[in-house]
Protein backbone atom coordinates (compact mmCIF):
# COMPACT_ATOMS: atom_id res chain seq x y z
CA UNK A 1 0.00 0.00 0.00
CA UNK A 2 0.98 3.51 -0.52
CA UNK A 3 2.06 5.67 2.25
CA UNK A 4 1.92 9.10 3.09
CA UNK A 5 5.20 10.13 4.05
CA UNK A 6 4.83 14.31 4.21
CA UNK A 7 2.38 16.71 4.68
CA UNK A 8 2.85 20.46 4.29
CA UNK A 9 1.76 23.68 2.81
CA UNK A 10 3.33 27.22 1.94
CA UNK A 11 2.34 30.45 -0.02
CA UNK A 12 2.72 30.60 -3.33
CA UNK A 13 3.55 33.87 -3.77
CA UNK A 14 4.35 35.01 -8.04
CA UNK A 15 6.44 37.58 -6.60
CA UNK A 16 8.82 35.41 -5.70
CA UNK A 17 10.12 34.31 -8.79
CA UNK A 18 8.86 37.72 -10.65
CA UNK A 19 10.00 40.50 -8.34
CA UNK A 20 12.51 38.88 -5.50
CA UNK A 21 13.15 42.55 -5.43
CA UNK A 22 10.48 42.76 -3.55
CA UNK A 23 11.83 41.20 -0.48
CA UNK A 24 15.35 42.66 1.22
CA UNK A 25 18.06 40.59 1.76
CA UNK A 26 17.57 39.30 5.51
CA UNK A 27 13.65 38.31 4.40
CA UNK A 28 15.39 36.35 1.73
CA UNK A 29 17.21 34.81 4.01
CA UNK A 30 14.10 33.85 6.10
CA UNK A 31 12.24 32.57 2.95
CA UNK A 32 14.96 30.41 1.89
CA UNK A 33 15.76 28.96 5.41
CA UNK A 34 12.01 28.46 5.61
CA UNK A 35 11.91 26.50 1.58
CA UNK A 36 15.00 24.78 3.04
CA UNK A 37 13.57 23.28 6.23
CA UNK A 38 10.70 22.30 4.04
CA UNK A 39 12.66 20.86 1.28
CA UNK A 40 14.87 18.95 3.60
CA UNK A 41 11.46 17.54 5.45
CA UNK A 42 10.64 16.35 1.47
CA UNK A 43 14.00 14.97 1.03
CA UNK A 44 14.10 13.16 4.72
CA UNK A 45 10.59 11.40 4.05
CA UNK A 46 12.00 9.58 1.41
CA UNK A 47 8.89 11.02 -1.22
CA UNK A 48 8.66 9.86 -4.57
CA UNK A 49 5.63 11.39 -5.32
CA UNK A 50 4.09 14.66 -4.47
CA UNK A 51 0.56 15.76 -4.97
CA UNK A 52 0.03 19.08 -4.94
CA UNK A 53 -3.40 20.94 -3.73
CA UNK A 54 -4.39 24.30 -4.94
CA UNK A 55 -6.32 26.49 -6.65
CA UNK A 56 -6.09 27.40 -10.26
CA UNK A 57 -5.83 31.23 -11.15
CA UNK A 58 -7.66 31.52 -14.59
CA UNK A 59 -4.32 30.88 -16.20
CA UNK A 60 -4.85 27.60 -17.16
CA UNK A 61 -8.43 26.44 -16.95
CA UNK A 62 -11.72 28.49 -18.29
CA UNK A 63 -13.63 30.24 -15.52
CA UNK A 64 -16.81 29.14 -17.31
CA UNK A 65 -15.58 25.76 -17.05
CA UNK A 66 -14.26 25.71 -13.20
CA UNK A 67 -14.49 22.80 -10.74
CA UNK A 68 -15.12 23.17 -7.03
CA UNK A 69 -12.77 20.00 -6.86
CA UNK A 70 -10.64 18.57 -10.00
CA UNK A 71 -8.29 16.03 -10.44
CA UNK A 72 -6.02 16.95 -12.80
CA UNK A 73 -6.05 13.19 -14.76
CA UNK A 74 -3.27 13.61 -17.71
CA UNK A 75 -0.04 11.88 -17.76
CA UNK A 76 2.46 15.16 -17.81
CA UNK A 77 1.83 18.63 -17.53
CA UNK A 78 4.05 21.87 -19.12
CA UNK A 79 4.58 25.26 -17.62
CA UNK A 80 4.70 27.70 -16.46
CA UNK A 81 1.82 29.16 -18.77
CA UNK A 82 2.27 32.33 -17.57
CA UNK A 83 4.62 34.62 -19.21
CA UNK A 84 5.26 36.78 -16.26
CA UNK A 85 6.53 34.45 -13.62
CA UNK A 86 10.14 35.04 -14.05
CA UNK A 87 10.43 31.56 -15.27
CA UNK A 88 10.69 30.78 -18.86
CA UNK A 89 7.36 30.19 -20.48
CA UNK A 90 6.63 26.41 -20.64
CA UNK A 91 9.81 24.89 -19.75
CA UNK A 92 9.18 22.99 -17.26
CA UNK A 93 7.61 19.18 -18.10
CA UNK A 94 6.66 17.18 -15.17
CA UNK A 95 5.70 13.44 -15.11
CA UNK A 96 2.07 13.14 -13.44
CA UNK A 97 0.45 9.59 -11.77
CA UNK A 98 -2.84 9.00 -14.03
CA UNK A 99 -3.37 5.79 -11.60
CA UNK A 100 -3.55 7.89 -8.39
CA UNK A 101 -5.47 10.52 -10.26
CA UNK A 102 -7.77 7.50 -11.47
CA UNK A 103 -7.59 6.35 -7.43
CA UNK A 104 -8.58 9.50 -5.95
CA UNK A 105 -11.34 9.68 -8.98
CA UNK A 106 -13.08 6.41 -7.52
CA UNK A 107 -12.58 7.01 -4.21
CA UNK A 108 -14.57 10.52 -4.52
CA UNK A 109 -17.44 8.62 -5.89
CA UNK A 110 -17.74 5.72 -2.61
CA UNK A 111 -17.42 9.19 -0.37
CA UNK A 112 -19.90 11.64 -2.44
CA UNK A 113 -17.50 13.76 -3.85
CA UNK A 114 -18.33 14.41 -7.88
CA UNK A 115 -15.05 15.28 -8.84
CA UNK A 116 -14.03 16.68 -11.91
CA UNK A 117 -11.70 14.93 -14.30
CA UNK A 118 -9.48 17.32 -15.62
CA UNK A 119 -7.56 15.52 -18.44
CA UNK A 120 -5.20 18.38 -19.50
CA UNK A 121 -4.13 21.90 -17.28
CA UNK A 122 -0.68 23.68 -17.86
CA UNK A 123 1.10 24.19 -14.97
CA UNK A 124 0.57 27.63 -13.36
CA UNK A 125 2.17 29.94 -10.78
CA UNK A 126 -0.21 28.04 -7.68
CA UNK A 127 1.59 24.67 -8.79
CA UNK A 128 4.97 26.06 -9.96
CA UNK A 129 6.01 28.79 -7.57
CA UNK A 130 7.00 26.38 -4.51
CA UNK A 131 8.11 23.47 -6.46
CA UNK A 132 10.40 25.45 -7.89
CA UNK A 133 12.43 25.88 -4.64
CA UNK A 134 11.51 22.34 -2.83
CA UNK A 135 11.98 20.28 -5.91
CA UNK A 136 14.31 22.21 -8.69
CA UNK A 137 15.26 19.06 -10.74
CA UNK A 138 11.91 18.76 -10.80
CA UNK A 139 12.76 14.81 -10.63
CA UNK A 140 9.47 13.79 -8.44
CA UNK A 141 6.10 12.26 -9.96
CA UNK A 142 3.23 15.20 -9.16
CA UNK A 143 -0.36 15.03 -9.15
CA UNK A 144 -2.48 18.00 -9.52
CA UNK A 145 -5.87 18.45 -7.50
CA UNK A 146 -7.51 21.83 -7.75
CA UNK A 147 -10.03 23.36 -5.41
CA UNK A 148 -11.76 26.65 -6.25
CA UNK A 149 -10.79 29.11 -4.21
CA UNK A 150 -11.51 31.82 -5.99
CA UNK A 151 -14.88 31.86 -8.25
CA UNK A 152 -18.00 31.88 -6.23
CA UNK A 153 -19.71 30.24 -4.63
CA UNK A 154 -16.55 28.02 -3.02
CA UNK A 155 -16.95 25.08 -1.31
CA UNK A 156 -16.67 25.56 2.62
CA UNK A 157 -14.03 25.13 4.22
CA UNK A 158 -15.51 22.22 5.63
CA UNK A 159 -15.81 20.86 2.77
CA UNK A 160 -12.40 21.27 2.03
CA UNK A 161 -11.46 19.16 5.36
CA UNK A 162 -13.36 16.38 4.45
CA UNK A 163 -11.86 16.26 0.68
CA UNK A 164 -8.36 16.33 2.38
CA UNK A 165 -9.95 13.28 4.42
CA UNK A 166 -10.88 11.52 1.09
CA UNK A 167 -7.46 12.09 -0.59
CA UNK A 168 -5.89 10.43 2.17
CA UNK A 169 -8.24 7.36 2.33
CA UNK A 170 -7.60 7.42 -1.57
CA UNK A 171 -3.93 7.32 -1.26
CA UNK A 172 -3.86 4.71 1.74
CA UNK A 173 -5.59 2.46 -0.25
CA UNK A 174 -3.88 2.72 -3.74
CA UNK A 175 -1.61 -0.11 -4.04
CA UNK A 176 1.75 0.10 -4.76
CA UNK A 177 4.84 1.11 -2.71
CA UNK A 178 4.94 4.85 -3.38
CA UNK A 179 5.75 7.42 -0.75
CA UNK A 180 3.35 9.95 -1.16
CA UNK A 181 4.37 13.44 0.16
CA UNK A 182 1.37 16.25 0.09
CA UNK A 183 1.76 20.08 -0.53
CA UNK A 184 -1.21 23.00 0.28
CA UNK A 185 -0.10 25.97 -1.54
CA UNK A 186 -1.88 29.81 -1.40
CA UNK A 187 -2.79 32.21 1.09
CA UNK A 188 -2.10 33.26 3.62
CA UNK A 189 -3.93 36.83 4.27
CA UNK A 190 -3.97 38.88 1.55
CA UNK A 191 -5.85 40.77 -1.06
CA UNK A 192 -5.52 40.64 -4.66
CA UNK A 193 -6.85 43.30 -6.76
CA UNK A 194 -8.85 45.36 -3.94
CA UNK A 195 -8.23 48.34 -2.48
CA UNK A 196 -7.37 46.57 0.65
CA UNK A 197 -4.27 45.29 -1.44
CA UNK A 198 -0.95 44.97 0.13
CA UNK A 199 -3.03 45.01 3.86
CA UNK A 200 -1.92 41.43 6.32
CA UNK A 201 -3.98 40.49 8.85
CA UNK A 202 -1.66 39.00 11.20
CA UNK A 203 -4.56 38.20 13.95
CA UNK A 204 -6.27 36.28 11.81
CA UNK A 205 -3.55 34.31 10.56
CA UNK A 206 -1.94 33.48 13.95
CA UNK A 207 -5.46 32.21 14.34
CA UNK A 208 -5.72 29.94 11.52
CA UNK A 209 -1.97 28.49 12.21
CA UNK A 210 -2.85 27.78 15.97
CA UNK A 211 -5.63 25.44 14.48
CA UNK A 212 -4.14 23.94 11.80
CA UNK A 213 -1.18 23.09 13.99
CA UNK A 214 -3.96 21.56 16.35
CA UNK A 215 -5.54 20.00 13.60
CA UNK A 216 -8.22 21.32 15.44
CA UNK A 217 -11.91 20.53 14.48
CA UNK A 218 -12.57 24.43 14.65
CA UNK A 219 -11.02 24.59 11.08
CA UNK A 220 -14.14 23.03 9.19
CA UNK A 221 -15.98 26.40 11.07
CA UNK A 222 -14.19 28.72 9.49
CA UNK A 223 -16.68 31.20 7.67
CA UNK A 224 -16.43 32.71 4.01
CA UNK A 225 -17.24 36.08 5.74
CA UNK A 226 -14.23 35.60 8.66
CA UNK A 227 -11.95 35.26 4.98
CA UNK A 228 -13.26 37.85 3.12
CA UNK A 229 -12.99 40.49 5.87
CA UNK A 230 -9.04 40.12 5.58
CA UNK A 231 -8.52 39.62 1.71
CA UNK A 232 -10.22 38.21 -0.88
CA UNK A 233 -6.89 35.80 -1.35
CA UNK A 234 -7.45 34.12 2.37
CA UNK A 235 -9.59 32.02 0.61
CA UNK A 236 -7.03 29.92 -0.33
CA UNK A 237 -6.22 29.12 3.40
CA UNK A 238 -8.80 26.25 1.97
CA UNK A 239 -5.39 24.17 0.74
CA UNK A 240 -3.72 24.38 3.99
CA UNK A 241 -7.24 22.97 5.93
CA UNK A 242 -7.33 20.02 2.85
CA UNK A 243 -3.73 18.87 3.89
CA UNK A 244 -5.01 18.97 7.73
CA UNK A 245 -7.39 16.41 6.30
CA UNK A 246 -5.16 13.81 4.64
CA UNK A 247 -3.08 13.26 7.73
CA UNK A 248 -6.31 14.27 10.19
CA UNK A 249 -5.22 14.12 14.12
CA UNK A 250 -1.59 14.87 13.38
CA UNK A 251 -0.16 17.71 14.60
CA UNK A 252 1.88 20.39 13.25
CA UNK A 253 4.14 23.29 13.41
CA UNK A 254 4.59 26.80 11.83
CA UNK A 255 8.43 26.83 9.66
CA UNK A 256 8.39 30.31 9.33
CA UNK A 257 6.05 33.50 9.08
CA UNK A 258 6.55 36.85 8.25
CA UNK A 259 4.66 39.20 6.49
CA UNK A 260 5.76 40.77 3.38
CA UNK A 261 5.13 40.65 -0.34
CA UNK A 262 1.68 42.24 0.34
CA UNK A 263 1.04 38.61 2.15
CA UNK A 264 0.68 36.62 5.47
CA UNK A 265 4.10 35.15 4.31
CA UNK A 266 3.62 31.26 5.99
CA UNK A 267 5.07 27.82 5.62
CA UNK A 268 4.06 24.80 7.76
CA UNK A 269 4.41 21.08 8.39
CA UNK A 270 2.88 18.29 10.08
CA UNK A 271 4.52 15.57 11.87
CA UNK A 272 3.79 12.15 9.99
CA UNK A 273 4.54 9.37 11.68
């Protein structure tokens, strides 16, 4: 059986790679001591495969086509799509796992979860950005699930949990000897083309990190309102709450947080036995 070996989540912040100007050089040093601790966690678990949760900005799929949960089913995917990232366009290829995908599909089914098959998605900045510090060769098999953060109505957050709950069942139960490692990218606080852009809400997001390090139940209560009142972008805390899910009961702690880049700057992991 397959077995989950690491469970974490970050920002994804495009500014990284498109204006590192944008941070001084002692943040820098922060963010990369904060991608290295994560990395090294990746590297430590032993991971040979890493699905990644997030949403989808627009960049790749067609908001009039937009899942609340997809699975992103092809056998490779090509990016970054974007031409802006500060990574050459489409130049990165990445091997996916069509049988996981395939897994996860059937598994969503037996737990009421009518997922989306999503047989072909470049690879944008909410996949990219963080893989492109923890895994540079870029030498891992990925797999691609995509919850809609960001076109309403979104699922709740609840919702989210118990998807995160599914995944994990799904991966448990594939068979198989991979080491599955799982990544949450987006949010923290923040605001994305609002007047309220650039503002943090740090009290909210030493909130949300004291539950999710508690894995506590409280996280499925978190209200669309409560994320909307600090930036439209905290929606994408969703990610984070889906990983709490996969590896439900097990506790976690915060890497690093700072706030800069217009963000709750965040990184996380959870202790896997």
């Amino acid at each position: 059986m397959a077995q989950i070996v690491a469970a974490m989540a970050s920002v994804h912040v495009p500014l990284l790679t498109s204006a590192p100007q944008m941070a001084d050089s002692t943040m820098w040093e922060k963010i990369h001591h904060g991608f290295d601790t994560l990395r090294d966690t990746l590297t430590a678990s032993g991971a040979d495969t890493l699905v990644v949760i997030s949403d989808e900005h627009f960049n790749a799929l067609d908001p009039r086509r937009y899942p609340s949960f997809g699975v992103v089913t092809a056998a490779t995917g090509v990016g970054p799509v974007e031409n802006w990232l500060g990574i050459p366009r489409n130049t990165i290829k990445v091997n996916f796992v069509p049988e996981l995908a395939e897994a996860i599909m059937s598994e969503g089914v037996h737990r009421g979860f009518d997922l989306t098959r999503v047989g072909e998605a470049g690879l944008e900045h909410g996949f990219v950005t963080c893989l492109h510090f923890l895994t540079p060769r870029w030498d891992l098999s990925y797999l691609w699930l995509i919850q809609n953060c960001v076109l309403p109505p979104l699922p709740s957050v609840g919702r989210c949990y118990e998807f995160g709950r599914m995944v994990g069942e799904a991966i448990r139960n594939w068979g198989g000897s991979r080491r599955v490692a799982v990544l949450g990218t987006g949010g923290l606080s923040h605001a994305v083309g609002t007047p309220d852009m650039g503002r943090v809400d740090q009290k909210f997001d030493a909130k949300f990190l004291d539950l999710l390090c508690t894995n506590s139940p409280a996280l499925r209560d978190i209200a669309d309102a409560e994320m909307e009142a600090v930036g439209n972008g905290t929606h994408e805390v969703r990610n984070w709450v889906a990983v709490a899910g996969v590896v439900a009961g097990a506790k976690g702690e915060v890497v690093m947080y700072e706030t800069t880049m217009g963000v709750g700057f965040g990184m996380m992991r959870f202790q896997v036995a």
